[in-house]
Protein backbone atom coordinates (compact mmCIF):
# COMPACT_ATOMS: atom_id res chain seq x y z
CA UNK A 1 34.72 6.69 -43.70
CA UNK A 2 36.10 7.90 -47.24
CA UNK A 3 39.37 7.20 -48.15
CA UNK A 4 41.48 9.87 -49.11
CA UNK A 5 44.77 9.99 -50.00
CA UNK A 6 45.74 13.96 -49.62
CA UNK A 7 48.92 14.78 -47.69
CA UNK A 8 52.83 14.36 -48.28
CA UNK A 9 53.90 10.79 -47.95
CA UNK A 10 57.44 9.74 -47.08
CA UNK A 11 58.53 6.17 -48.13
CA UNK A 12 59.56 3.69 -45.39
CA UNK A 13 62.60 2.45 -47.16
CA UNK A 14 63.20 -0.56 -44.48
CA UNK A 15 59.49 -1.53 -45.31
CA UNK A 16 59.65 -1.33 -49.20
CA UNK A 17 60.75 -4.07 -52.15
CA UNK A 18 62.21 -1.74 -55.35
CA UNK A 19 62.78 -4.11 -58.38
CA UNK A 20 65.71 -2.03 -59.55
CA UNK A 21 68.56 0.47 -57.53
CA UNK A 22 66.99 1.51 -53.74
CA UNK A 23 66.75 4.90 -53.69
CA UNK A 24 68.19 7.18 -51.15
CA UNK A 25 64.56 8.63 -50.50
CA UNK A 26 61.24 9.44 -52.07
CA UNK A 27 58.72 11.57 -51.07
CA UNK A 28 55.13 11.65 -52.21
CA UNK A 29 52.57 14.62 -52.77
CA UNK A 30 49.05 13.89 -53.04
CA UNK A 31 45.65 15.63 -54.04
CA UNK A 32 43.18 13.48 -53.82
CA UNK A 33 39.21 14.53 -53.80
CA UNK A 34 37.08 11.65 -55.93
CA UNK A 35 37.15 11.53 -59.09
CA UNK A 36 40.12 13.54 -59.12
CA UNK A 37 43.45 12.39 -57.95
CA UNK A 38 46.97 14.51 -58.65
CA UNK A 39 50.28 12.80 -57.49
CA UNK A 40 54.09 14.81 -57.04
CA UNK A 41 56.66 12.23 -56.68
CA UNK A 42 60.04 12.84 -55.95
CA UNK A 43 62.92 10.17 -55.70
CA UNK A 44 66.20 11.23 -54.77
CA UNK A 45 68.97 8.81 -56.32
CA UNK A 46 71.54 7.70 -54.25
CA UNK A 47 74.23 9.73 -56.20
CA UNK A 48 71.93 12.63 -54.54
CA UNK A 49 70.31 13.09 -58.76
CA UNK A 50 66.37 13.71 -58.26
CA UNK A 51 64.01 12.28 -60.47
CA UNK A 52 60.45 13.73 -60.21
CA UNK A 53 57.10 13.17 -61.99
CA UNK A 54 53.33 14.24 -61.81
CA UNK A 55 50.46 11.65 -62.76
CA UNK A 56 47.20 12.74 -62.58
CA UNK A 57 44.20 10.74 -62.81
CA UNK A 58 40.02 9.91 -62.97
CA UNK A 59 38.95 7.23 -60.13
CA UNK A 60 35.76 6.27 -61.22
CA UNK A 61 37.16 4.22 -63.66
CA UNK A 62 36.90 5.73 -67.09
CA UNK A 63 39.46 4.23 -69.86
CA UNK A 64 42.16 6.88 -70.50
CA UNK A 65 41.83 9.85 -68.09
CA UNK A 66 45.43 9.70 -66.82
CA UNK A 67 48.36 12.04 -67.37
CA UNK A 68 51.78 11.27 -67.05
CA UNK A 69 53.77 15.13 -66.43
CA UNK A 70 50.73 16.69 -68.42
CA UNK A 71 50.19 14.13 -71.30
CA UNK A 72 48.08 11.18 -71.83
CA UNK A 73 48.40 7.65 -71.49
CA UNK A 74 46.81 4.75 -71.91
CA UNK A 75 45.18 3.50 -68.31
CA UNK A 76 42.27 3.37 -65.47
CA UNK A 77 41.52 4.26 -62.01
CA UNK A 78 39.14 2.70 -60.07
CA UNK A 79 37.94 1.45 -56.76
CA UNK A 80 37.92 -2.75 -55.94
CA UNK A 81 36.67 -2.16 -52.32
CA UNK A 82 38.65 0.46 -50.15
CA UNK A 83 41.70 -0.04 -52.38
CA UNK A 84 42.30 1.95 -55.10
CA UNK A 85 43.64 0.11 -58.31
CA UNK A 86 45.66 2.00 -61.03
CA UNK A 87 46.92 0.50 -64.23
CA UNK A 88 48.13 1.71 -67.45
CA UNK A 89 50.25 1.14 -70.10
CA UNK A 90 53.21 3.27 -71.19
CA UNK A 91 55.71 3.25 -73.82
CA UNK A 92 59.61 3.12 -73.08
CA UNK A 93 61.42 3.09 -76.63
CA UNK A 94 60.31 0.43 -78.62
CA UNK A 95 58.80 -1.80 -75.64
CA UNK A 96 55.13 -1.31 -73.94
CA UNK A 97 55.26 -1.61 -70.34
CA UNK A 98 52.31 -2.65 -68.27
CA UNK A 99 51.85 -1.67 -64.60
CA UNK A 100 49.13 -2.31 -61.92
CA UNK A 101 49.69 -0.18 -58.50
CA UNK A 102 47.39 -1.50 -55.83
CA UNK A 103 46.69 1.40 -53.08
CA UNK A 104 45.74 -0.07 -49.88
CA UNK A 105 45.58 2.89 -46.62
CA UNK A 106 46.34 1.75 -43.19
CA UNK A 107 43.48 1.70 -40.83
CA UNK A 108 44.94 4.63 -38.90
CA UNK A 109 45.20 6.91 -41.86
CA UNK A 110 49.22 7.11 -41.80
CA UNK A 111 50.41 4.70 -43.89
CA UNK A 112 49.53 4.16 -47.23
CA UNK A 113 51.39 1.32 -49.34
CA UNK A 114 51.72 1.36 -53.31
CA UNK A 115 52.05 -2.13 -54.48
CA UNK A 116 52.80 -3.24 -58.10
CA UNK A 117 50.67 -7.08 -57.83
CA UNK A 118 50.95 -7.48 -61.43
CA UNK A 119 52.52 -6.55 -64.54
CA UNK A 120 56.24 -5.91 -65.02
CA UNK A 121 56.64 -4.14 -62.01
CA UNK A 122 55.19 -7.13 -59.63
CA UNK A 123 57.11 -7.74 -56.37
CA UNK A 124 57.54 -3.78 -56.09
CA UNK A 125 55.89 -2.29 -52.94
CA UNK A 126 56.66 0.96 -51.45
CA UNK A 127 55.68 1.40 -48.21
CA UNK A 128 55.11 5.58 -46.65
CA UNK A 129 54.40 6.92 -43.88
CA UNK A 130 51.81 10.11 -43.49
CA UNK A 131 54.12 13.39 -42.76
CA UNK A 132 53.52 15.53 -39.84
């Protein structure tokens, strides 16, 4: 069976690790047909502010095909087995930040978990469950 990621994803909050404030929720669109996956995420605060943020990306692994709300940066997407591993590197001020999200789906198709194993967002997992 192919694994595909396509559907709205609600987080689990009571199942997730965040390294910084919990939000209140976060909800997760996905478009995902290989090579090609397009992700909506949006995180409510829990002062109710919304934060929200489109990264596209290639899956077969190229260097470089990902956009972060329409522009490039530095990173790779690629299978290691049935999870799919995206890393990249982006640029906050004056500091590089490194990340590595590990996408794992559940065997029943409904719950897919995002977690950072590596670089300076390790110990982060976010945990969602498949919407009706």
């Amino acid at each position: 069976m192919a694994v595909s990621f396509t559907g709205t994803w609600i987080a689990d909050l009571s199942k997730s690790r965040f390294l910084g404030p919990m939000p209140k929720a976060v909800t997760i669109r996905i478009e995902h047909s290989d090579p090609e996956l397009r992700e909506e995420v949006l995180a409510t605060r829990s002062d109710g502010g919304e934060e929200r943020l489109l990264f596209h990306c290639s899956t077969n692994g190229g260097p470089d095909k990902c956009l972060l709300n329409g522009k490039p940066i530095r990173g790779t997407a690629q299978w290691q087995g049935d999870e799919l591993v995206i890393e990249s590197w982006m640029q906050f001020g004056t500091k590089e930040m490194h990340f590595c999200d590990y996408w794992p789906l559940g065997a029943d198709g409904r719950t897919l978990t995002m977690e950072h194993r590596k670089g300076d967002l390790a110990g982060q997992m976010t945990v969602l469950e498949r919407a009706a």
